[in-house]
N, C-alpha and C. Protein backbone atom coordinates (compact mmCIF):
# COMPACT_ATOMS: atom_id res chain seq x y z
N UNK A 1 0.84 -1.17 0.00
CA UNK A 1 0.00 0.00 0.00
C UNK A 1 0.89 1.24 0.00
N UNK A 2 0.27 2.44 -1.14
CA UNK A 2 1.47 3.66 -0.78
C UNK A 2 0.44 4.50 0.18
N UNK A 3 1.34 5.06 0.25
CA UNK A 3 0.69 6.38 1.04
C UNK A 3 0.87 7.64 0.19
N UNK A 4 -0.24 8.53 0.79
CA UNK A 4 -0.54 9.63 -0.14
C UNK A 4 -0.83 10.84 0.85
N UNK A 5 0.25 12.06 0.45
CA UNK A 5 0.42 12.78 1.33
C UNK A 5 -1.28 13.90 1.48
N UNK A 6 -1.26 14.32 2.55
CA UNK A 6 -2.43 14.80 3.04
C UNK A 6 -2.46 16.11 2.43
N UNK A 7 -3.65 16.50 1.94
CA UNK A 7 -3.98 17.73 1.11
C UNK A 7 -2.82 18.75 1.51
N UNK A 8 -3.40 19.27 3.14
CA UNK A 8 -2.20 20.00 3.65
C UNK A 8 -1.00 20.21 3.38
N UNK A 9 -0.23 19.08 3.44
CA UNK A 9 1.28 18.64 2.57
C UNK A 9 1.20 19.12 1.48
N UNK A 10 0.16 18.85 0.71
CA UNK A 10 0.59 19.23 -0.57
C UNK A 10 0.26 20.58 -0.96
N UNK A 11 -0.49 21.18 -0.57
CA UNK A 11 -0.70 22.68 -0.61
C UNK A 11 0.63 23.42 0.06
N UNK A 12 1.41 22.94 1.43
CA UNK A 12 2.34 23.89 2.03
C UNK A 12 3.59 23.40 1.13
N UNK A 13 3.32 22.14 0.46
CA UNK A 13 4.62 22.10 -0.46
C UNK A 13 4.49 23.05 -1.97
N UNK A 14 3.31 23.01 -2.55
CA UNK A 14 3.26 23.84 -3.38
C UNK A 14 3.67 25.47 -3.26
N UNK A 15 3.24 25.92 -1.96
CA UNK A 15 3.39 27.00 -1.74
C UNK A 15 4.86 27.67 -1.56
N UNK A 16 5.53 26.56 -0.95
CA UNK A 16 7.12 26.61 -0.80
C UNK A 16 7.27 26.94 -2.39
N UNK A 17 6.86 26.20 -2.95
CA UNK A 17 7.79 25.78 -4.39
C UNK A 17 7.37 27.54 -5.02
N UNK A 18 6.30 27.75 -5.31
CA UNK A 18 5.84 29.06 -5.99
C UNK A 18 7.00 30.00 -5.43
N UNK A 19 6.77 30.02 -3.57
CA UNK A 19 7.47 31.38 -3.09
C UNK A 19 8.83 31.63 -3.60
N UNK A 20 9.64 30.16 -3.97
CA UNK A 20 10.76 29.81 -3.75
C UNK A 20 11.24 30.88 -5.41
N UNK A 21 10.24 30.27 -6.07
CA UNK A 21 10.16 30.71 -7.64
C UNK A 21 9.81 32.21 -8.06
N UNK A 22 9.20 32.63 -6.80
CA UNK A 22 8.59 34.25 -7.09
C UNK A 22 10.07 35.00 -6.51
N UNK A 23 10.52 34.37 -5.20
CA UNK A 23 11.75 35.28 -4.71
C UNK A 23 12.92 35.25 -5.85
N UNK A 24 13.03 33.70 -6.22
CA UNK A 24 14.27 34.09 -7.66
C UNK A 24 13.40 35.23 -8.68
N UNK A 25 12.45 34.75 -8.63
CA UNK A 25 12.19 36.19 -10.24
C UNK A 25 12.52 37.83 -9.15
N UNK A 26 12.09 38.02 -8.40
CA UNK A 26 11.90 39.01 -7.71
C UNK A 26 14.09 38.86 -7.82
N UNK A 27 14.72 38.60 -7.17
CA UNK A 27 15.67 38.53 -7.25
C UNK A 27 16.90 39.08 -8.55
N UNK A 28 16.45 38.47 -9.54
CA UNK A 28 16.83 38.59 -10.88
C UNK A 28 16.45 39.66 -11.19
N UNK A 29 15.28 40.29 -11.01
CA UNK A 29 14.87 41.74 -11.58
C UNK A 29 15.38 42.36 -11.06
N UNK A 30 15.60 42.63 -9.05
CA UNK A 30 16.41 43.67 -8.74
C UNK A 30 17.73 43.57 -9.07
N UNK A 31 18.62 42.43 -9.59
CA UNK A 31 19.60 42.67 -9.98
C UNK A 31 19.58 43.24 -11.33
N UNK A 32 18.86 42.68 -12.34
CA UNK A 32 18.84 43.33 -13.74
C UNK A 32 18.85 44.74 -13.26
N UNK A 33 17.39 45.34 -12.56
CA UNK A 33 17.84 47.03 -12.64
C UNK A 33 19.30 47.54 -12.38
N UNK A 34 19.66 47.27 -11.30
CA UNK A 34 20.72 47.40 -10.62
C UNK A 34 21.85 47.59 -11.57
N UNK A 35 22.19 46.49 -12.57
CA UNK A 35 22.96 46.58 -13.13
C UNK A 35 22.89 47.05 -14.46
N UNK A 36 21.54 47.38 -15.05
CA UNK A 36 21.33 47.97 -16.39
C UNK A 36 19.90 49.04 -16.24
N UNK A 37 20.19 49.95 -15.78
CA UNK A 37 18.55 50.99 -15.39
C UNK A 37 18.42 50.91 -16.59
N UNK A 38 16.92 51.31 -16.62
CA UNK A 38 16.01 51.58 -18.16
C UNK A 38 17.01 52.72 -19.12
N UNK A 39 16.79 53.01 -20.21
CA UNK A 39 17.54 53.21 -21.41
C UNK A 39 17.20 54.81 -20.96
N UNK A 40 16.46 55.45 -20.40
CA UNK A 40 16.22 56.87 -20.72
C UNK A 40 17.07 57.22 -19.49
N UNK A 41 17.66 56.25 -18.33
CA UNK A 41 18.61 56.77 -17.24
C UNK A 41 19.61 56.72 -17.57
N UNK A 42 20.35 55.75 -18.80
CA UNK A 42 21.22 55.85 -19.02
C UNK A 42 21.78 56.88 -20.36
N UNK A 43 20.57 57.53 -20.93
CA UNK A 43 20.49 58.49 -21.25
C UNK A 43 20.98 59.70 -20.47
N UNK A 44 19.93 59.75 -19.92
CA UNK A 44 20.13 61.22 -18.74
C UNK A 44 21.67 61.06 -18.26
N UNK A 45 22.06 59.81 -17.90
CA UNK A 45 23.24 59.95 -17.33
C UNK A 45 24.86 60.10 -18.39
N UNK A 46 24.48 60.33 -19.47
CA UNK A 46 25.21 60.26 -20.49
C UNK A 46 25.17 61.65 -20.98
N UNK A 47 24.25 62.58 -20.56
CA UNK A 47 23.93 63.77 -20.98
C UNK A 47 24.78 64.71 -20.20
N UNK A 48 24.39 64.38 -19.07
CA UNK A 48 24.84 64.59 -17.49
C UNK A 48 26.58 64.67 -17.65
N UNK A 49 26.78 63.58 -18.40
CA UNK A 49 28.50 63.33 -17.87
C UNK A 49 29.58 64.18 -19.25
N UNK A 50 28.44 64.61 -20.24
CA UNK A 50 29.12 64.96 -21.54
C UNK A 50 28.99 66.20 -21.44
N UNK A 51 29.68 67.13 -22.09
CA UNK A 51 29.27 68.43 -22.53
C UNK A 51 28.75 69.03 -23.50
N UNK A 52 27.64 68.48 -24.33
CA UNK A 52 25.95 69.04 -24.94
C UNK A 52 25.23 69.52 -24.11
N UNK A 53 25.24 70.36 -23.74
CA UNK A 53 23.88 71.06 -22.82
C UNK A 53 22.70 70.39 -23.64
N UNK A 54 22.77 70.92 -24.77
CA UNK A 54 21.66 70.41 -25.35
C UNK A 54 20.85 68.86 -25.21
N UNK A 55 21.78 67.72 -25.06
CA UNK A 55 21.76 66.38 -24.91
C UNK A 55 21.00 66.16 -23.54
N UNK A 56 20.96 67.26 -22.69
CA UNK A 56 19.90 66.88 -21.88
C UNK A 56 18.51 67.44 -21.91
N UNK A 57 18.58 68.86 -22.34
CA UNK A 57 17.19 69.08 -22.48
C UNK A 57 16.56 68.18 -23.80
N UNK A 58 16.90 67.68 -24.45
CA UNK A 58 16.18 66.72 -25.37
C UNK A 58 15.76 65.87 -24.83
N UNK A 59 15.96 65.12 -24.00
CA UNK A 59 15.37 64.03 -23.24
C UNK A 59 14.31 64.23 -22.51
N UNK A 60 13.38 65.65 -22.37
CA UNK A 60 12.70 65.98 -21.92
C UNK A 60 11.41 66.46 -22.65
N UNK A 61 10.30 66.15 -22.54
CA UNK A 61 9.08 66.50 -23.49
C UNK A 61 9.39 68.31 -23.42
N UNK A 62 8.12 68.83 -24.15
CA UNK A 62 8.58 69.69 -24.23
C UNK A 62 8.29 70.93 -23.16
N UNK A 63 7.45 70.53 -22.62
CA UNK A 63 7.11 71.28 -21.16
C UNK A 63 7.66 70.86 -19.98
N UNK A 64 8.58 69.90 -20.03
CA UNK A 64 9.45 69.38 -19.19
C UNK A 64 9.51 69.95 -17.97
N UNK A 65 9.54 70.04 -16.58
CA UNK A 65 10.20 70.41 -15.55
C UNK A 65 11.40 70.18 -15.04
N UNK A 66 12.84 70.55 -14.84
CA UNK A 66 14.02 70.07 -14.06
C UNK A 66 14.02 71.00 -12.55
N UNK A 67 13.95 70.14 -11.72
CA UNK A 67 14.07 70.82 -10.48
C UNK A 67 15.40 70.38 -9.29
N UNK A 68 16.11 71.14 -9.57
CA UNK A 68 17.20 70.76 -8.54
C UNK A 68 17.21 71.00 -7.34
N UNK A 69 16.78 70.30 -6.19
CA UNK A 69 16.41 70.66 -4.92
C UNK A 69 17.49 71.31 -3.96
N UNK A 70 18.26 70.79 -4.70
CA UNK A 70 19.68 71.39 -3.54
C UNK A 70 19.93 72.77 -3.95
N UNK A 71 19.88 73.24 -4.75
CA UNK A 71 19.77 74.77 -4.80
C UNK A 71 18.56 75.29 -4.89
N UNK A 72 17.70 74.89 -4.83
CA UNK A 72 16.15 75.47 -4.96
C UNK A 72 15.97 76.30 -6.06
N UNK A 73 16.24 75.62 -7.58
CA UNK A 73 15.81 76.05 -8.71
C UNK A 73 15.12 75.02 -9.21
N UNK A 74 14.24 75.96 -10.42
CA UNK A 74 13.46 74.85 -10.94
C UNK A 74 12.96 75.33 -12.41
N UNK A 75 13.36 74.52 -13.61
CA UNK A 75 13.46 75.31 -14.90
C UNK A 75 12.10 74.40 -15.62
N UNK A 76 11.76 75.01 -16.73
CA UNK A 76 10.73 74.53 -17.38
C UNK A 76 10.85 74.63 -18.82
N UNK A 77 10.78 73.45 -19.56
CA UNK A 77 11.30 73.54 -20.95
C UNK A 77 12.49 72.93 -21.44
N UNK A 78 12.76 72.39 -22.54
CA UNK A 78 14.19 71.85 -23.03
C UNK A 78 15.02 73.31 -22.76
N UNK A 79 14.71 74.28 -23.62
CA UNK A 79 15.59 75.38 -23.40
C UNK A 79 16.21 75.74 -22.27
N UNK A 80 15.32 75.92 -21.11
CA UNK A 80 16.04 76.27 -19.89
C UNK A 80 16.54 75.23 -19.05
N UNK A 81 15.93 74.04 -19.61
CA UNK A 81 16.93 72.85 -18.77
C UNK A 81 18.44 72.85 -19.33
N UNK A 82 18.42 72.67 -21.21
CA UNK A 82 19.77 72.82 -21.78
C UNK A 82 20.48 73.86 -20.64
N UNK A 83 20.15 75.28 -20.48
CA UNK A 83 20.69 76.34 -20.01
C UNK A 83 21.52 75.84 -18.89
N UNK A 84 20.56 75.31 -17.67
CA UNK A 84 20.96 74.82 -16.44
C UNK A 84 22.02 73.56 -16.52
N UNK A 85 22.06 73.33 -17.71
CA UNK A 85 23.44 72.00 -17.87
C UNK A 85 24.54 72.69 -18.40
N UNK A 86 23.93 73.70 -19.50
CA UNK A 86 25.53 74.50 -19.55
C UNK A 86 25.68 75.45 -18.42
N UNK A 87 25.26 75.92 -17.60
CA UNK A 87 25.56 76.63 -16.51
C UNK A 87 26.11 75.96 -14.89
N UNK A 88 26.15 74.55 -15.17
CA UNK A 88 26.80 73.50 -14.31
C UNK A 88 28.12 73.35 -15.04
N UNK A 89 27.69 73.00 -15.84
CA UNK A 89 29.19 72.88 -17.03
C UNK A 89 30.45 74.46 -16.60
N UNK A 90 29.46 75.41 -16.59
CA UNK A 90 30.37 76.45 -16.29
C UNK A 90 31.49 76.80 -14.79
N UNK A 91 30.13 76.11 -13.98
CA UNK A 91 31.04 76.04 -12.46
C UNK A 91 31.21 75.02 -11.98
N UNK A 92 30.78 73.80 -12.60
CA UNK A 92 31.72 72.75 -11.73
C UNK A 92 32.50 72.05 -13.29
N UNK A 93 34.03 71.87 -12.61
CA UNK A 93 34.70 70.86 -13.95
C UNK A 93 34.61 69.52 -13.38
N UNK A 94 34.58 68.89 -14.72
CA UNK A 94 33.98 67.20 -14.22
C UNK A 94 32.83 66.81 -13.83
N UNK A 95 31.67 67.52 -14.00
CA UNK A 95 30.49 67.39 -13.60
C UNK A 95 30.55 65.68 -13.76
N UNK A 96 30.07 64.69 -12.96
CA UNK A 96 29.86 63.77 -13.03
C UNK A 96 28.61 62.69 -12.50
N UNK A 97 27.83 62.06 -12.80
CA UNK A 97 26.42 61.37 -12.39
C UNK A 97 26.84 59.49 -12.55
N UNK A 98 27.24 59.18 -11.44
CA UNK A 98 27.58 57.51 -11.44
C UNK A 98 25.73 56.73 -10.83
N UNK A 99 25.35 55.62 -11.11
CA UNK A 99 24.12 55.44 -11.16
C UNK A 99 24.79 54.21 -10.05
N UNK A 100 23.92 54.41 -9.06
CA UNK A 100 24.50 53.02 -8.21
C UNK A 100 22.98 52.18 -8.04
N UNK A 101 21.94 52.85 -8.26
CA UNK A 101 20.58 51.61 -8.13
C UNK A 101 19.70 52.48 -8.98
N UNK A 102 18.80 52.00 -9.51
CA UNK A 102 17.76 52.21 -10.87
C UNK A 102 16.60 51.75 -10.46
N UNK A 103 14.97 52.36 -10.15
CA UNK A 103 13.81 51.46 -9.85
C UNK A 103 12.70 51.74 -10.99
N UNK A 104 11.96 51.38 -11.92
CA UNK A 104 11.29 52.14 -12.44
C UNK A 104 9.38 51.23 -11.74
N UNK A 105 8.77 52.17 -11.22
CA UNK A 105 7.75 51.80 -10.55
C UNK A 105 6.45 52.41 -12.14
N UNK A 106 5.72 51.54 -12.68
CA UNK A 106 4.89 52.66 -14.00
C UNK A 106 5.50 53.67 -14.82
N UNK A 107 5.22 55.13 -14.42
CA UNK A 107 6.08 55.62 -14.71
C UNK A 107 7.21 56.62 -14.16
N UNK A 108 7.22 56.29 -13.18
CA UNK A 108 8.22 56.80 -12.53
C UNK A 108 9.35 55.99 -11.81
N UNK A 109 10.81 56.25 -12.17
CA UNK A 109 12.13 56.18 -11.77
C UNK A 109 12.92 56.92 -11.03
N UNK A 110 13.07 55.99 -10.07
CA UNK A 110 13.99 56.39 -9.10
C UNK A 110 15.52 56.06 -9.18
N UNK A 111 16.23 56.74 -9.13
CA UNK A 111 17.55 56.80 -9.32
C UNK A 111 18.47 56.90 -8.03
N UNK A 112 19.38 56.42 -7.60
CA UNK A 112 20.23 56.28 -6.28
C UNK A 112 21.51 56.54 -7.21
N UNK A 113 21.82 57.74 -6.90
CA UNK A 113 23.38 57.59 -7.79
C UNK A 113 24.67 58.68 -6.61
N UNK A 114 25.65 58.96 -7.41
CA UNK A 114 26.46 59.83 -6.67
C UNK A 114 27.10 60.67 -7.68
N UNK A 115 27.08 62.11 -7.30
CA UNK A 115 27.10 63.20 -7.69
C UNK A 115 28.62 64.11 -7.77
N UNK A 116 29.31 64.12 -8.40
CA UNK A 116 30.65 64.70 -8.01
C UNK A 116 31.42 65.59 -9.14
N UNK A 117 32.11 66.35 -8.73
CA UNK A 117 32.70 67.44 -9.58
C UNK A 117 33.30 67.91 -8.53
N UNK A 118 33.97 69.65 -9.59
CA UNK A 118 35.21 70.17 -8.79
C UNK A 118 34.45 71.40 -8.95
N UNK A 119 33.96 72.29 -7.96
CA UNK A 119 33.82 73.69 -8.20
C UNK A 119 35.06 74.42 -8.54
N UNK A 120 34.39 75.42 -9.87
CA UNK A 120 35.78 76.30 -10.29
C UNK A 120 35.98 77.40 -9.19
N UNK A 121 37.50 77.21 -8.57
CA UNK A 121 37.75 78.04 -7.55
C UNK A 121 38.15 77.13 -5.88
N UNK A 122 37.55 76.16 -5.80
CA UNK A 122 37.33 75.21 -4.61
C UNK A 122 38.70 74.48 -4.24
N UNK A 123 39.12 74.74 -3.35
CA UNK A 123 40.22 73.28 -2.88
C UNK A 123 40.34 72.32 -3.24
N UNK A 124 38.80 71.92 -2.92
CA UNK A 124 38.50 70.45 -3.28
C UNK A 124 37.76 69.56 -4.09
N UNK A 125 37.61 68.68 -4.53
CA UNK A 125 36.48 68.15 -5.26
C UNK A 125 35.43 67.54 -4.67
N UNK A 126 34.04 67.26 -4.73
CA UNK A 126 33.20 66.73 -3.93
C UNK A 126 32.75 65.40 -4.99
N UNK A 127 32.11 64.59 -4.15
CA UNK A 127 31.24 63.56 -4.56
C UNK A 127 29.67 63.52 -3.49
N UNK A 128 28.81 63.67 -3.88
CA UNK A 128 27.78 63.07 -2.99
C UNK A 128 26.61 62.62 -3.47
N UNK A 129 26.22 61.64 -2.20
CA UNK A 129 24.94 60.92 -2.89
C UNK A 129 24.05 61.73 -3.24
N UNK A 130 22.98 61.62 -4.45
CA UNK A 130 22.00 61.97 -4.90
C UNK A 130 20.84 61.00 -4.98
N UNK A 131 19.95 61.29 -4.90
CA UNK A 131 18.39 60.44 -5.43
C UNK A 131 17.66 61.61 -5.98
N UNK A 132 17.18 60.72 -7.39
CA UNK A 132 16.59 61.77 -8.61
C UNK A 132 15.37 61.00 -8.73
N UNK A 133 14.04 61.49 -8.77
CA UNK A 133 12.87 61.50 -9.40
C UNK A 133 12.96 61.52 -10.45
N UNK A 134 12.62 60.75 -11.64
CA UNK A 134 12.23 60.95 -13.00
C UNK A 134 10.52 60.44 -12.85
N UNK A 135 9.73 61.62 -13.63
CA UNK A 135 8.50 60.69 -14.38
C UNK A 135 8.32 61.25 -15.54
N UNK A 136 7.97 59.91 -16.30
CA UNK A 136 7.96 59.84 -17.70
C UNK A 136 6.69 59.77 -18.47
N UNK A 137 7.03 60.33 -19.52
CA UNK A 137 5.69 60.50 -20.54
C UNK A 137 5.08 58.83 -20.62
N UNK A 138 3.49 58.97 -21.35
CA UNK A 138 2.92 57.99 -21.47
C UNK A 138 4.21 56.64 -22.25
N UNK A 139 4.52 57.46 -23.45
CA UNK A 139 5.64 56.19 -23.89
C UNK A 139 6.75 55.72 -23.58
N UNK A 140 7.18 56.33 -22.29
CA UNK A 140 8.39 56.37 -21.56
C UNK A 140 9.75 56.70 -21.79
N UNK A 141 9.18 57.30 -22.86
CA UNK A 141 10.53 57.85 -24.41
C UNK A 141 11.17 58.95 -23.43
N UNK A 142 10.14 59.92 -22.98
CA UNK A 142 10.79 61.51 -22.45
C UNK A 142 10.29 61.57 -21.01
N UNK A 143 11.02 62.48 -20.52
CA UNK A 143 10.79 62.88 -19.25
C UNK A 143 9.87 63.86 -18.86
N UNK A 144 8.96 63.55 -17.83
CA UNK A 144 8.01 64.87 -18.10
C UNK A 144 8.55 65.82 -16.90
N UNK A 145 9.38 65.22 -16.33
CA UNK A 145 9.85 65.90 -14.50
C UNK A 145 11.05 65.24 -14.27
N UNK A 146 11.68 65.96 -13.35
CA UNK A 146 13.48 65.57 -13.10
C UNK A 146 13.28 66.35 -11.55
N UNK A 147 13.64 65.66 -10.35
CA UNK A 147 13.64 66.40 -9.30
C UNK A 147 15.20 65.97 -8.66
N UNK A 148 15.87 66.20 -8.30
CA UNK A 148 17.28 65.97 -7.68
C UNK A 148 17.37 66.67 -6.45
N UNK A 149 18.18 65.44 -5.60
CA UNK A 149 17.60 65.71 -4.28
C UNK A 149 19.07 65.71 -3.61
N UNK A 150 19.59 66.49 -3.04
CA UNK A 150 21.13 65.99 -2.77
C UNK A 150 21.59 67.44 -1.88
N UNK A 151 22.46 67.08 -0.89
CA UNK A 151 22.64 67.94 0.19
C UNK A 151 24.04 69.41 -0.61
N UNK A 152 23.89 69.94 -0.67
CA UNK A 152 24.55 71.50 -1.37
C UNK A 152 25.55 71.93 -0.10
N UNK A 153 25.02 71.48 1.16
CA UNK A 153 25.87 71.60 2.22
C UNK A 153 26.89 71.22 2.13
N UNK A 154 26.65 69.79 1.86
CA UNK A 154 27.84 68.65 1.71
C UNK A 154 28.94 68.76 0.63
N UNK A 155 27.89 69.47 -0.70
CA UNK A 155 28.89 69.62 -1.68
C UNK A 155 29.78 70.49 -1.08
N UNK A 156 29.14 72.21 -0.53
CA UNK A 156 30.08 73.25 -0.21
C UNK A 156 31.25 72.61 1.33
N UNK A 157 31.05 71.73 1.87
CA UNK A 157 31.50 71.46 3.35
C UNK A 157 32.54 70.29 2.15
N UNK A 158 32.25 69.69 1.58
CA UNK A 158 33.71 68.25 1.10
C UNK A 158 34.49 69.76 0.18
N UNK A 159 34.12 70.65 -0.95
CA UNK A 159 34.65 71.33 -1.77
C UNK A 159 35.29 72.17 -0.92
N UNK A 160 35.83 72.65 0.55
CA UNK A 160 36.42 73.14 1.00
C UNK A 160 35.76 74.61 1.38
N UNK A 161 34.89 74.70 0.33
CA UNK A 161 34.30 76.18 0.64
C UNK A 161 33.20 76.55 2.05
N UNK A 162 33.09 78.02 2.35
CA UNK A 162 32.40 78.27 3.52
C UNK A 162 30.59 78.06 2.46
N UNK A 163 29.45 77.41 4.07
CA UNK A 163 28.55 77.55 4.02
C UNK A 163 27.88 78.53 3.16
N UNK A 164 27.86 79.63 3.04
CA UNK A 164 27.39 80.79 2.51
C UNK A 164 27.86 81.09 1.13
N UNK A 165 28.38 80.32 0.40
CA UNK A 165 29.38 80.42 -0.74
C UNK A 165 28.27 80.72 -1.79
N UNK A 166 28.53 81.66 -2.40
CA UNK A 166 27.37 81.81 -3.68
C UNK A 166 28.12 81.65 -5.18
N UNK A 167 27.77 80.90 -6.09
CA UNK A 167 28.78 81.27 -7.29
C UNK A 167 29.05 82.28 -7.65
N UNK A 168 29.83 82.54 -8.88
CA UNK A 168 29.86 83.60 -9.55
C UNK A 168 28.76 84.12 -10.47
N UNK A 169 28.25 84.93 -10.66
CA UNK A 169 27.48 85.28 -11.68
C UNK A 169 28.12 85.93 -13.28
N UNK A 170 27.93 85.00 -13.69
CA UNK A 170 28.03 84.84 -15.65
C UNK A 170 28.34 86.06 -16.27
């Protein structure tokens, strides 16, 4: 005579088996982001690290918002976003955007990266963490919003400069 395991058994074994199968997929995806964010971050971050001003406001529909929280500006349009990338370009050399985690939830992406350059004039060079808001148009082609979130303290306190430091004006 065999024996035949009791419903129970076989439901808490099934259930093992699914969870076991949902945590590898769950697994594999956070590594895929991790190691390859969606195509429009590695955009942005290619825009970010080059000198086209222009190369970033294109990535943006055309009513676009860029809002940089750490200085409390906030531009609207390819035009004045381009502006705000050549006007980074102007005071920090090396502007640089390294992507260390990528999430895209619908349509919005979250970005975990680190932020670093040399202010022209500064001792020192800074790096610091950033987390950026992106949300994206219905086709996920363009950006409809850019929010960047990152301490200005930290930049002016690692770059050697005093608290109160204002750039130069153009």
């Amino acid at each position: 005579m065999t024996s035949r395991p009791s419903r129970a058994v076989t439901v808490l074994v099934a259930a093992a088996a699914l969870s076991g199968t949902a945590a590898t997929a769950t697994s594999a995806y956070a590594a895929t982001t991790e190691r390859r964010p969606p195509g429009i971050v590695a955009d942005w971050v290619r825009a970010w690290n080059g000198t086209d001003p222009q190369a970033l406001g294109a990535l943006f529909t055309m009513d676009g918002s860029y809002a940089d929280l750490g200085v409390g500006v906030t531009f609207h349009g390819r035009r004045e976003i381009s502006g705000w990338k050549a006007r980074a370009d102007s005071l920090i050399d090396k502007v640089h955007v390294a992507v260390r985690t990528a999430h895209r939830a619908g349509d919005r992406i979250t970005v975990k990266a680190v932020y670093s350059g040399h202010l022209k004039g500064a001792p020192k060079p800074f790096a610091v963490p950033m987390t950026t808001l992106l949300d994206l148009d219905r086709s996920r082609c363009r950006i409809t919003s850019d929010e960047d979130h990152y301490s200005i303290a930290t930049v002016l306190a690692q770059s050697g400069l005093p608290a109160d430091w204002t750039p130069p004006t153009p």
